[in-house]
Protein backbone atom coordinates (compact mmCIF):
# COMPACT_ATOMS: atom_id res chain seq x y z
CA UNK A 1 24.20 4.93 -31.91
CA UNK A 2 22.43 1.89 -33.84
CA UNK A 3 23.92 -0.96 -31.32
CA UNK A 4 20.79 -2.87 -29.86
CA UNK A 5 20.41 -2.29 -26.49
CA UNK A 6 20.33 -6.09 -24.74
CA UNK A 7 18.60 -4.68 -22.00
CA UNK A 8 15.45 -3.38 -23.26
CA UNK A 9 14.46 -5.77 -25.83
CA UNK A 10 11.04 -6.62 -24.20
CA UNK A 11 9.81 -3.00 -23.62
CA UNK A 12 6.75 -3.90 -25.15
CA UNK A 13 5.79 -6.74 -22.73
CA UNK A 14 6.48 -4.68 -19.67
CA UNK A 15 4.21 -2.92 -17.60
CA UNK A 16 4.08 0.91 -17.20
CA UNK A 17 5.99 1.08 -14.30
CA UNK A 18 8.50 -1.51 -15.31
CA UNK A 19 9.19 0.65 -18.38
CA UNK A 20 10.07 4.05 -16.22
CA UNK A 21 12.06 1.69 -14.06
CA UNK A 22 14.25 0.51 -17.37
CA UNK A 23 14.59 3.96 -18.50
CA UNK A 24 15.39 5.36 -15.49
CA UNK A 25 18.16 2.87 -14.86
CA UNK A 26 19.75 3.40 -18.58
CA UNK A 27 19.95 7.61 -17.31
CA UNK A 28 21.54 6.57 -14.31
CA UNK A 29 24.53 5.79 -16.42
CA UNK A 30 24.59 9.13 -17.84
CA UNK A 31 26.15 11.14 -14.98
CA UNK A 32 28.58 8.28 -14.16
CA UNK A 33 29.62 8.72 -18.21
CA UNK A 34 30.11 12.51 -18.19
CA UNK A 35 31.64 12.15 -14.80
CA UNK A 36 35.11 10.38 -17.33
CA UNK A 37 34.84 13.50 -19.48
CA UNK A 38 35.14 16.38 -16.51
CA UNK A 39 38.81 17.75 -17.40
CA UNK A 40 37.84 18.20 -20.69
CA UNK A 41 34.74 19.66 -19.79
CA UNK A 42 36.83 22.18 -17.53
CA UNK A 43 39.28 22.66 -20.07
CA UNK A 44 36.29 23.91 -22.96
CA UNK A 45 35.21 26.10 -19.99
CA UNK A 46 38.75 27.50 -19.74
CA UNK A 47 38.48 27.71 -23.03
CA UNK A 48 35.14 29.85 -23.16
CA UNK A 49 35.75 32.13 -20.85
CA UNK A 50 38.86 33.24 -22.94
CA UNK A 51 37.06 33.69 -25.75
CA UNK A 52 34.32 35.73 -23.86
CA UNK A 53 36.86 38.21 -22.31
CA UNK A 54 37.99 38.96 -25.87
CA UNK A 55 34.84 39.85 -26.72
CA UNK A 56 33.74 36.62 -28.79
CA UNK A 57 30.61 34.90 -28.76
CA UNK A 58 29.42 30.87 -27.52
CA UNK A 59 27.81 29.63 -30.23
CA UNK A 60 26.52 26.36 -30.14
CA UNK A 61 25.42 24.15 -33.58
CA UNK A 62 23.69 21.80 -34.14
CA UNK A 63 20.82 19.43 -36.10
CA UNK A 64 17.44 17.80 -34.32
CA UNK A 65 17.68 17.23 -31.16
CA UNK A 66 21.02 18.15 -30.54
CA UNK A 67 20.46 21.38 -32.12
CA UNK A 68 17.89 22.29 -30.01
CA UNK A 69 19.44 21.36 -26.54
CA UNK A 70 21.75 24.45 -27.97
CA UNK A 71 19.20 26.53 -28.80
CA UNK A 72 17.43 25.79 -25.24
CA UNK A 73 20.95 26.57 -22.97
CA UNK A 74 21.74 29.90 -25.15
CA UNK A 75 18.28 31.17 -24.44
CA UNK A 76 18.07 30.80 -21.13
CA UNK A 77 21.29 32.45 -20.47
CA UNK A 78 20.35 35.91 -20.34
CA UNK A 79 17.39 36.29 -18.16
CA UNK A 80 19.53 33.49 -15.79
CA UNK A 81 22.71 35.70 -16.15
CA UNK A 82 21.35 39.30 -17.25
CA UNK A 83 23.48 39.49 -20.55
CA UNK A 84 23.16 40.20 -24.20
CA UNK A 85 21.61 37.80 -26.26
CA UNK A 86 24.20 38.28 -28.77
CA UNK A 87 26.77 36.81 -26.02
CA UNK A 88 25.56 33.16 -26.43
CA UNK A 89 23.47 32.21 -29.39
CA UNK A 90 22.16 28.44 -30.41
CA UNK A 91 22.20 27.60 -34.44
CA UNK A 92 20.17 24.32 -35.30
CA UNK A 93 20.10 23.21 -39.08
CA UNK A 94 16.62 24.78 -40.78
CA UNK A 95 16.32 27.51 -38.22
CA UNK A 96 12.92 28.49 -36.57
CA UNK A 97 11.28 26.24 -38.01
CA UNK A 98 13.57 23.42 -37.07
CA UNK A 99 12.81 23.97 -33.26
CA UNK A 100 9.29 22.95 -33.30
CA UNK A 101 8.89 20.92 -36.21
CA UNK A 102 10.61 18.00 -37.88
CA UNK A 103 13.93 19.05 -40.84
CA UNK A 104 15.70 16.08 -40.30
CA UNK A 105 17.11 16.44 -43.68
CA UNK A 106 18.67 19.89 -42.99
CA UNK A 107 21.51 17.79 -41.43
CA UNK A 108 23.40 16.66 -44.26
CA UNK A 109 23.43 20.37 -46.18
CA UNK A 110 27.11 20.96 -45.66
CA UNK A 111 26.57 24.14 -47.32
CA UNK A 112 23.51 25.42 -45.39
CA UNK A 113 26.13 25.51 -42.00
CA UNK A 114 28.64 27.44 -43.63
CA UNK A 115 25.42 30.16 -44.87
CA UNK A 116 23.90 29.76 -41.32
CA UNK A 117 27.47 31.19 -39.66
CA UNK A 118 27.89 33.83 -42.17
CA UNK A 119 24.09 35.09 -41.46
CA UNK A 120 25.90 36.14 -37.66
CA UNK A 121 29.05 37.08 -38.95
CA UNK A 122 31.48 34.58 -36.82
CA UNK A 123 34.88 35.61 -36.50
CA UNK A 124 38.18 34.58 -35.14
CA UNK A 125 36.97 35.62 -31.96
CA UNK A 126 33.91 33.38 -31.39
CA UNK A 127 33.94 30.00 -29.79
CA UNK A 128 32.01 26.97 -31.97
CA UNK A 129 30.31 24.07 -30.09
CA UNK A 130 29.23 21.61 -32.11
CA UNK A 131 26.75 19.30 -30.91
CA UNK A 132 26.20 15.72 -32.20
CA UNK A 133 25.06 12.07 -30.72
CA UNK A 134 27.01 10.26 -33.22
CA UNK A 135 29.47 12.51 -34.17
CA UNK A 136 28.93 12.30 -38.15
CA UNK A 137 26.32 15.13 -38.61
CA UNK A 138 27.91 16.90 -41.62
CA UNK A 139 26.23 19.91 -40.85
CA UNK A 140 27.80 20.21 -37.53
CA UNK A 141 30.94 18.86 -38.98
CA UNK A 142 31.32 21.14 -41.78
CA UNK A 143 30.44 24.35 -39.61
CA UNK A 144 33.47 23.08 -36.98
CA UNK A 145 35.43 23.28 -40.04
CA UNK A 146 35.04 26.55 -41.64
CA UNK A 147 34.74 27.87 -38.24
CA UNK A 148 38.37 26.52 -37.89
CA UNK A 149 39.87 28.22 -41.18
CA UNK A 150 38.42 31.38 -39.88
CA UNK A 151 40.59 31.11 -36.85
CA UNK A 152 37.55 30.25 -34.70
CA UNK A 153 38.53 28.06 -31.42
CA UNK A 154 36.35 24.64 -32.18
CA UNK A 155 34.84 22.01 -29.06
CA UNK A 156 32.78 19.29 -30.02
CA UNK A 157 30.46 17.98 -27.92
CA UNK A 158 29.36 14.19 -29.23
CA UNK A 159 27.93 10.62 -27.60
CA UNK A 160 30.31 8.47 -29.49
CA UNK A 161 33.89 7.63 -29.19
CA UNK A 162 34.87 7.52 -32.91
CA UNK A 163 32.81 10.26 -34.57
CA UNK A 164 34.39 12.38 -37.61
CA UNK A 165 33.84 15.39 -35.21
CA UNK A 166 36.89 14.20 -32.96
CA UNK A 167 39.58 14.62 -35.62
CA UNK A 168 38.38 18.42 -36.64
CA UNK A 169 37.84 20.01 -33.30
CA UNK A 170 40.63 21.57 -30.85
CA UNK A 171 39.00 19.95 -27.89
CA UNK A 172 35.99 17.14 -27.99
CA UNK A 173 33.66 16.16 -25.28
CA UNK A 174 32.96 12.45 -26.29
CA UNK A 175 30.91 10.55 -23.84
CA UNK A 176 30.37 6.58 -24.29
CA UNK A 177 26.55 6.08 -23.33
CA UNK A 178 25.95 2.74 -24.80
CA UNK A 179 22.62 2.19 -26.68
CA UNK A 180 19.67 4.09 -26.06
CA UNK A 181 16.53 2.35 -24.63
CA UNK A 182 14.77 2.30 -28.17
CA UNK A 183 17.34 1.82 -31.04
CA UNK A 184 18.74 5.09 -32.43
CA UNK A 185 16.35 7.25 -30.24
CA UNK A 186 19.06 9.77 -29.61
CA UNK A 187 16.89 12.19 -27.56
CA UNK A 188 16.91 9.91 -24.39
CA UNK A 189 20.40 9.45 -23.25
CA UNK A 190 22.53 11.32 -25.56
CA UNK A 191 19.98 14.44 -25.41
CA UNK A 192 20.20 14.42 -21.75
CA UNK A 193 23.75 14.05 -21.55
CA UNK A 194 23.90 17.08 -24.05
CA UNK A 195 21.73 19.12 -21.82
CA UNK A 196 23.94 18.35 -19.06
CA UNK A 197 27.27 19.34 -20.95
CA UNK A 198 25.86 22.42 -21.93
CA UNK A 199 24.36 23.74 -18.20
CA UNK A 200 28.06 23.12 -17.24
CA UNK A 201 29.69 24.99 -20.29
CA UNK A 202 27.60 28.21 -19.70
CA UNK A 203 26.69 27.80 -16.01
CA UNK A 204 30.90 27.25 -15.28
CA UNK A 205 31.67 30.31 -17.50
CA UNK A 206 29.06 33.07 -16.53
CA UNK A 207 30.30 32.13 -12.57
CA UNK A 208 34.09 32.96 -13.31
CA UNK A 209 32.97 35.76 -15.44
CA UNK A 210 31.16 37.18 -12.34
CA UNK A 211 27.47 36.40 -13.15
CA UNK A 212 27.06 34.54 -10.05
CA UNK A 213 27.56 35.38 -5.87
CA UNK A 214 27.68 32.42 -3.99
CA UNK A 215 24.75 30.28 -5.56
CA UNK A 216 22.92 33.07 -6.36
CA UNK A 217 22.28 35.11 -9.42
CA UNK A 218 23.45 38.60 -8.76
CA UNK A 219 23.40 40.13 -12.35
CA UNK A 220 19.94 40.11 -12.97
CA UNK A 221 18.39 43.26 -15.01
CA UNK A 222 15.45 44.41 -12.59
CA UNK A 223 13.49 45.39 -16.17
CA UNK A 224 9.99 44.56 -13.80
CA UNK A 225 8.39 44.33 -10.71
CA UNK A 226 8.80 40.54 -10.50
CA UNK A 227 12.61 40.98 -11.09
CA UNK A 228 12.85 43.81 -8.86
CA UNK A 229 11.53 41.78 -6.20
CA UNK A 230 13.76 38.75 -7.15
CA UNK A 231 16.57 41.13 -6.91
CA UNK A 232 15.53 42.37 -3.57
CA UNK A 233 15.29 38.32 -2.33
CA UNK A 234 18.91 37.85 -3.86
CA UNK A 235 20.67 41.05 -1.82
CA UNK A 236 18.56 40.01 1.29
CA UNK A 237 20.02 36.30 1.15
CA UNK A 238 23.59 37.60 0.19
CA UNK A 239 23.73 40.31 2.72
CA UNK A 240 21.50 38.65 6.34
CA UNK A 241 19.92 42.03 6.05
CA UNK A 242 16.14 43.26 6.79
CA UNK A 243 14.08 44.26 3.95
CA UNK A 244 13.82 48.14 4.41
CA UNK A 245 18.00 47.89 4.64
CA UNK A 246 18.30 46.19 1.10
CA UNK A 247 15.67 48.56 -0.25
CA UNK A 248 18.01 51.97 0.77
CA UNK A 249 20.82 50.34 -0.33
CA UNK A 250 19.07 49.04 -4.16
CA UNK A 251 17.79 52.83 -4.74
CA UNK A 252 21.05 54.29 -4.36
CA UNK A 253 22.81 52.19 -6.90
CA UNK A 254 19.83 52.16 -9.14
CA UNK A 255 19.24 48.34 -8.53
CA UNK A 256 22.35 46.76 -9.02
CA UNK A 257 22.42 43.44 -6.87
CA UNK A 258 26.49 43.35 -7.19
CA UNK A 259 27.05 47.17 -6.08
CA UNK A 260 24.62 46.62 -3.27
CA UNK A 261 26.04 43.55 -1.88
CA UNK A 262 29.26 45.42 -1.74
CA UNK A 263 28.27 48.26 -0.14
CA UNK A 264 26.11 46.87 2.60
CA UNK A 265 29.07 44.55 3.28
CA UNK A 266 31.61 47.15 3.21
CA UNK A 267 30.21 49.83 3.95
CA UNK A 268 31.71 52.09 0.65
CA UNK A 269 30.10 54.31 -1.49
CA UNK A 270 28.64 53.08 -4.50
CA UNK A 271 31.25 54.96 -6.81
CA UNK A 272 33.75 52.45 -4.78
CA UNK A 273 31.92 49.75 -4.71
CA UNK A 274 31.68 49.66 -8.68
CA UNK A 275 35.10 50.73 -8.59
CA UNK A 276 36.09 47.48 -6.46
CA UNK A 277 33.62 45.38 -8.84
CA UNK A 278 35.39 46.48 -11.96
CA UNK A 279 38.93 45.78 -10.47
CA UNK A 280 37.80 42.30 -10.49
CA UNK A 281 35.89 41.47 -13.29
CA UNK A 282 32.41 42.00 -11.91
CA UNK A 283 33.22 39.37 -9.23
CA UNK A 284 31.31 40.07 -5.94
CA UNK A 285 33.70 37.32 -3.82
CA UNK A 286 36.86 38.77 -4.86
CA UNK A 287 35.64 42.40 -4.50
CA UNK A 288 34.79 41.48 -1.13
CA UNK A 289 38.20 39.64 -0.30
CA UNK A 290 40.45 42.41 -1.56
CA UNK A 291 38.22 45.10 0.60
CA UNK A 292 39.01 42.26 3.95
CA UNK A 293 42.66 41.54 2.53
CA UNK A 294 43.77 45.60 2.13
CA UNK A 295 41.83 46.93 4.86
CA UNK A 296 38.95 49.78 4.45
CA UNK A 297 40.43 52.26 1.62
């Protein structure tokens, strides 16, 4: 993280449009980086979803930066997925106050992580992501470890190939960037290599935990009349079906996207329908392919 980066040395000579183009081209090699780390990637997914079916929780942890790109994923999962907020939760050293301001220093409290996970009462059923550019944050590192002597399954997610973190976690997501554009600046490339481990963590899991039909978000909680109207879109696009059809269909299963999908492309009852649903885990495609593979019922 405190290499030089050869390729930016005269930033401050360049013009404003050079200086986009050198940034741009050091994110270019983010994607192609992450791109080496995929099975792993899967395999934390894997990983997550277990944990989620047995009724654990995601929690990511982290300091600065890193901390926050945890705090922004976990709370945009449930009005993107329609669950609890409980399910997936983002800790960052110094808490609230951390996410807008500047506790730096909270990173080194070793103690303050192991305070910060008994505040939410992990267990041996929770998942712990810890999130680090360098891999050395001994806040991060010291939650991965009592999380670990509480039974806890442990990923680390880090922009370095020889952090401490590597040694302590059951599975680690390490992903060579080479130096940031300024020296050290770890909210350029590492954050946004963070950001884009963590859409695929969450965003992999809630689809093969039957958040998702197709590409679109089917367990959304209709709580107002934007949603509702969202939903409405969503059954429309699922379903090639007229307004006035998805609106009959919504009412009668009190505005669940999933049952209605089912029903207008089955044609069952909405007791069925949530009957088919819960056969397979909330998942609208298989519902649908065991109701084509059996025959009507």
């Amino acid at each position: 993280m405190s290499e030089r980066n050869i390729n930016t040395v005269d930033l401050d000579s360049l013009s404003t449009l050079q200086i986009i183009r050198k940034i741009n081209e050091e994110d270019e090699k983010v994607a192609k980086a992450i791109k080496k780390e995929e099975k792993n990637i899967a395999y934390a997914v894997d990983i997550i979803i277990k944990a989620l079916k047995e009724e654990g929780r995601m929690l990511y942890i982290g300091s600065g930066t890193s901390g926050k790109i945890g705090v922004l994923d976990a709370s945009d999962c449930p009005a993107t997925f329609g669950i609890d907020d409980f399910l997936v939760q983002g800790i960052i050293s110094g808490g609230e106050a951390a996410i807008s301001g500047w506790l730096e220093h909270t990173e080194d409290n070793e103690e303050l992580a192991i305070e910060d996970l008994e505040k939410i009462g992990v267990n041996n059923r929770d998942i712990l992501i810890g999130i680090t550019a360098s891999g050395n944050t001994p806040y991060v590192n010291s939650a991965i470890k009592y999380g670990r002597q509480l039974g806890c399954k442990t990923i680390g997610i880090m922009c370095s190939k020889n952090g401490k973190l590597k040694n302590i976690c059951d599975l680690t997501i390490a992903v060579d960037l080479g130096p940031e554009v300024i020296m050290g600046s770890t909210r350029m490339k590492a954050g946004t290599a963070q950001k884009m481990i963590v859409n695929m963590l969450s965003t992999t899991a809630m689809i093969n935990l039957g958040k998702t039909y197709s590409n679109l978000m089917v367990n959304v909680k209709p709580i107002n009349n934007k949603l509702k109207d969202r939903v409405k879109e969503i059954v429309m696009l699922a379903t090639d079906k007229e307004l006035e059809v998805v609106e009959k269909y919504l009412k009668e299963c009190n505005y669940d996207p999933k049952v209605a999908i089912v029903m207008i492309k089955t044609g069952i009852s909405v007791e069925k329908a949530q009957e088919k649903l819960q056969q397979h885990g909330g998942r609208v495609y298989y519902a649908l392919k065991s109701y084509v593979d059996m025959g009507s019922d």
